[in-house]
C-alpha atoms as a PDB file:
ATOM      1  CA  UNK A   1       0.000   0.000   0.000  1.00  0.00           C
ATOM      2  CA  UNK A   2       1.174   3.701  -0.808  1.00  0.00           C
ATOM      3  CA  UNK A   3      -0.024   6.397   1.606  1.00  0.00           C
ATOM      4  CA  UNK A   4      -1.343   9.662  -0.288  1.00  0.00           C
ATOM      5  CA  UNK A   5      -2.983  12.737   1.084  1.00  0.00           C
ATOM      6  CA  UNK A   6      -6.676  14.176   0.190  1.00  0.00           C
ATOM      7  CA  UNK A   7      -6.852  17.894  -0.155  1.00  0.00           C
ATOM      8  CA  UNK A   8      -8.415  17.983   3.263  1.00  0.00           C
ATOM      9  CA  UNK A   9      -5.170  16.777   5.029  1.00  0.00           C
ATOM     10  CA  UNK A  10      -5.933  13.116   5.711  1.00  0.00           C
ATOM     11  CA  UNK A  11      -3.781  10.688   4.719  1.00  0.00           C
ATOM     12  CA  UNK A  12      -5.143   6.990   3.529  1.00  0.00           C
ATOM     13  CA  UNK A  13      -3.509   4.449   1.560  1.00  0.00           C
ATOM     14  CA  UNK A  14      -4.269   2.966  -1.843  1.00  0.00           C
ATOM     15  CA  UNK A  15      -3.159  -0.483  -3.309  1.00  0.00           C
ATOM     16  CA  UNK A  16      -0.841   0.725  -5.974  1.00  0.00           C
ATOM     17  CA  UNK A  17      -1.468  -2.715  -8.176  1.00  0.00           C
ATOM     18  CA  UNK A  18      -5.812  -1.573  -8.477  1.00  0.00           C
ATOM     19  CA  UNK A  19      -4.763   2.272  -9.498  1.00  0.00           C
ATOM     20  CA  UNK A  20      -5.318   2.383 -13.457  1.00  0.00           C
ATOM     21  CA  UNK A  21      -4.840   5.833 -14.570  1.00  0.00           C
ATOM     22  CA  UNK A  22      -3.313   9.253 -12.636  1.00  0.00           C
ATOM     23  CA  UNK A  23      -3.630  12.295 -14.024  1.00  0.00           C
ATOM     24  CA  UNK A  24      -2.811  15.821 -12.951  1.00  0.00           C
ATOM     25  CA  UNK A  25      -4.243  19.023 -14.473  1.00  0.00           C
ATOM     26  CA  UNK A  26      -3.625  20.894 -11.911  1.00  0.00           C
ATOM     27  CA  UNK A  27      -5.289  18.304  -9.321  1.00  0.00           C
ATOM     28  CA  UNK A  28      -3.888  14.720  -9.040  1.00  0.00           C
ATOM     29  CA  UNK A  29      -6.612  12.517  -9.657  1.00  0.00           C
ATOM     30  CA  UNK A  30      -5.660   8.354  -9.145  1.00  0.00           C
ATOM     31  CA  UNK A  31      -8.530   6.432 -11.119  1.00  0.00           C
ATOM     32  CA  UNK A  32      -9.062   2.839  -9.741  1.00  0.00           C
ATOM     33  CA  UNK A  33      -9.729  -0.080 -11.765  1.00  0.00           C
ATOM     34  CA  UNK A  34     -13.320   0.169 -10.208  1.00  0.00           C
ATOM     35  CA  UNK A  35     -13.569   3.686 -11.277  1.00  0.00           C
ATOM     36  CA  UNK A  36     -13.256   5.121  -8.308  1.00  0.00           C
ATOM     37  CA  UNK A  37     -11.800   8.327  -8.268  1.00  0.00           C
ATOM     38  CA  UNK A  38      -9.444  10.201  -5.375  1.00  0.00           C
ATOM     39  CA  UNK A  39      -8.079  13.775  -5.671  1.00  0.00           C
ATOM     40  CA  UNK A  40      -4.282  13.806  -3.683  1.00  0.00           C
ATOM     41  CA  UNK A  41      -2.332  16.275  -2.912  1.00  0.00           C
ATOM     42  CA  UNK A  42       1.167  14.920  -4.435  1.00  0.00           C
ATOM     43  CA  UNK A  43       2.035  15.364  -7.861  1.00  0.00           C
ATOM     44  CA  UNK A  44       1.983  12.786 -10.203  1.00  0.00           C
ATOM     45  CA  UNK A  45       5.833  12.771 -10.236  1.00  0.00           C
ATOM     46  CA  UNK A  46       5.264  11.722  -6.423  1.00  0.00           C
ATOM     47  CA  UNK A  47       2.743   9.040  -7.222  1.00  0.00           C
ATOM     48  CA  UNK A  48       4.403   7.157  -9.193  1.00  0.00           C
ATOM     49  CA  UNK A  49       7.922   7.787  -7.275  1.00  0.00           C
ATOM     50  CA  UNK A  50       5.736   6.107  -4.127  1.00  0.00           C
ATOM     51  CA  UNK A  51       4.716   3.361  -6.210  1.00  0.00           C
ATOM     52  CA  UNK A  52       8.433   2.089  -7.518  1.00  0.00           C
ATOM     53  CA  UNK A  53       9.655   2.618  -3.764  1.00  0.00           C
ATOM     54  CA  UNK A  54       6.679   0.148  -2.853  1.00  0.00           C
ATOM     55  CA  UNK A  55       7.360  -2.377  -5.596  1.00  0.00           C
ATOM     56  CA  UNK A  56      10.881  -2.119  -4.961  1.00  0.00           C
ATOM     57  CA  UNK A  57      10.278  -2.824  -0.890  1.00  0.00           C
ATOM     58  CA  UNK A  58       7.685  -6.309  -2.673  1.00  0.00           C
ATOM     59  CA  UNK A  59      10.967  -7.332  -4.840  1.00  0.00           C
ATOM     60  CA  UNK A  60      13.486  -6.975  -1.897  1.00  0.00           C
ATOM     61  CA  UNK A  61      11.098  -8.265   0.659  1.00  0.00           C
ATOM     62  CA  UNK A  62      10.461 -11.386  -1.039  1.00  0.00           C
ATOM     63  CA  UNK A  63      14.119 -11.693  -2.638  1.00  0.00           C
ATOM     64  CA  UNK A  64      15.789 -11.369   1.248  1.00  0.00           C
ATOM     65  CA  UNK A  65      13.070 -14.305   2.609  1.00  0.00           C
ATOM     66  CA  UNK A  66      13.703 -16.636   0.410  1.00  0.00           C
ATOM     67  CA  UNK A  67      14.702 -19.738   1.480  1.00  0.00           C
ATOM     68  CA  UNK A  68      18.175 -20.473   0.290  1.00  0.00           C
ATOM     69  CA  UNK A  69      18.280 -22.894  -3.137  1.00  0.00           C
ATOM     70  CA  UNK A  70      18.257 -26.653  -2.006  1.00  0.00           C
ATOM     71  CA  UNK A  71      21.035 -28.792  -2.475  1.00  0.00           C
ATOM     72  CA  UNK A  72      20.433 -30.724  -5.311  1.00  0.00           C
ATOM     73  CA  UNK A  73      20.159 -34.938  -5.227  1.00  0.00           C
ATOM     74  CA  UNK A  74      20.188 -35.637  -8.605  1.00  0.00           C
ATOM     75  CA  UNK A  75      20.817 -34.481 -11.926  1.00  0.00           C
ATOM     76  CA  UNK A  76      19.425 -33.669 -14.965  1.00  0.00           C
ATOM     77  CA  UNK A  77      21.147 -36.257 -17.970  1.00  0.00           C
ATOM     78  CA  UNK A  78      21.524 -34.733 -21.344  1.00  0.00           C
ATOM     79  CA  UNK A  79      20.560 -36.839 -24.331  1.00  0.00           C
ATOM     80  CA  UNK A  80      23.135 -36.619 -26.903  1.00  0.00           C
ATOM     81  CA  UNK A  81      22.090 -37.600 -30.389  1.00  0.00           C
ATOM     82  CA  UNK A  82      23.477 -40.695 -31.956  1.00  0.00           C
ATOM     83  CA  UNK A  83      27.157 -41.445 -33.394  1.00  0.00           C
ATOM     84  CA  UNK A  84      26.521 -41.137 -37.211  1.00  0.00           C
ATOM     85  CA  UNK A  85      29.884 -43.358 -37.115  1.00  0.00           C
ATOM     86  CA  UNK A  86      27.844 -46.408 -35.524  1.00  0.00           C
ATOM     87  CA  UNK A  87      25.366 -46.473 -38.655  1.00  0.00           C
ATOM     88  CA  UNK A  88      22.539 -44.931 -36.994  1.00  0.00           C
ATOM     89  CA  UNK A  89      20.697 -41.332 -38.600  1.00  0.00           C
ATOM     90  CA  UNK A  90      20.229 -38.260 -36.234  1.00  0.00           C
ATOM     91  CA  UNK A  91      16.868 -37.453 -38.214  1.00  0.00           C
ATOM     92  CA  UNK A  92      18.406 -34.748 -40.339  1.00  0.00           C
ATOM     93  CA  UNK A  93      16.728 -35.521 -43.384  1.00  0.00           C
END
């Protein structure tokens, strides 16, 4: 969640992933997917600085608790196609 201001002072946060258009002329205006509409006092500029700082938090949130890679048991084997040299075709043509 990103916390934004209204024009009356309070400050409530928005899911940045339902906000589907932002304009600014001279108002900020975030349209939700619903089509809900909020008037904030940050620019646009600010908006959408909030939301990379919040995705950016997601990605390094998730990248710092995840469980380290397991140690692996087997392995895959690579199929190698036949030796032309022991008669058999590789399907070519």
């Amino acid at each position: 969640m990103i916390t934004v201001t209204r024009l009356d002072g309070r400050h409530f946060a928005v899911n940045p992933d339902l906000i589907a258009r932002i304009f600014e002329s001279p108002d900020t205006i975030l349209v939700m997917a619903d089509g809900a509409r909020f008037i904030v006092t940050e620019s646009m500029a600010a908006v959408i600085d909030k939301i990379a700082a919040f995705r950016a938090q997601v990605i390094a949130t998730a990248y710092s608790e995840a469980p380290a890679p397991a140690k692996r048991t087997s392995h895959l084997s690579v199929i190698h196609p036949a030796d032309p040299s022991d008669g058999t075709s590789t399907g070519g043509q």
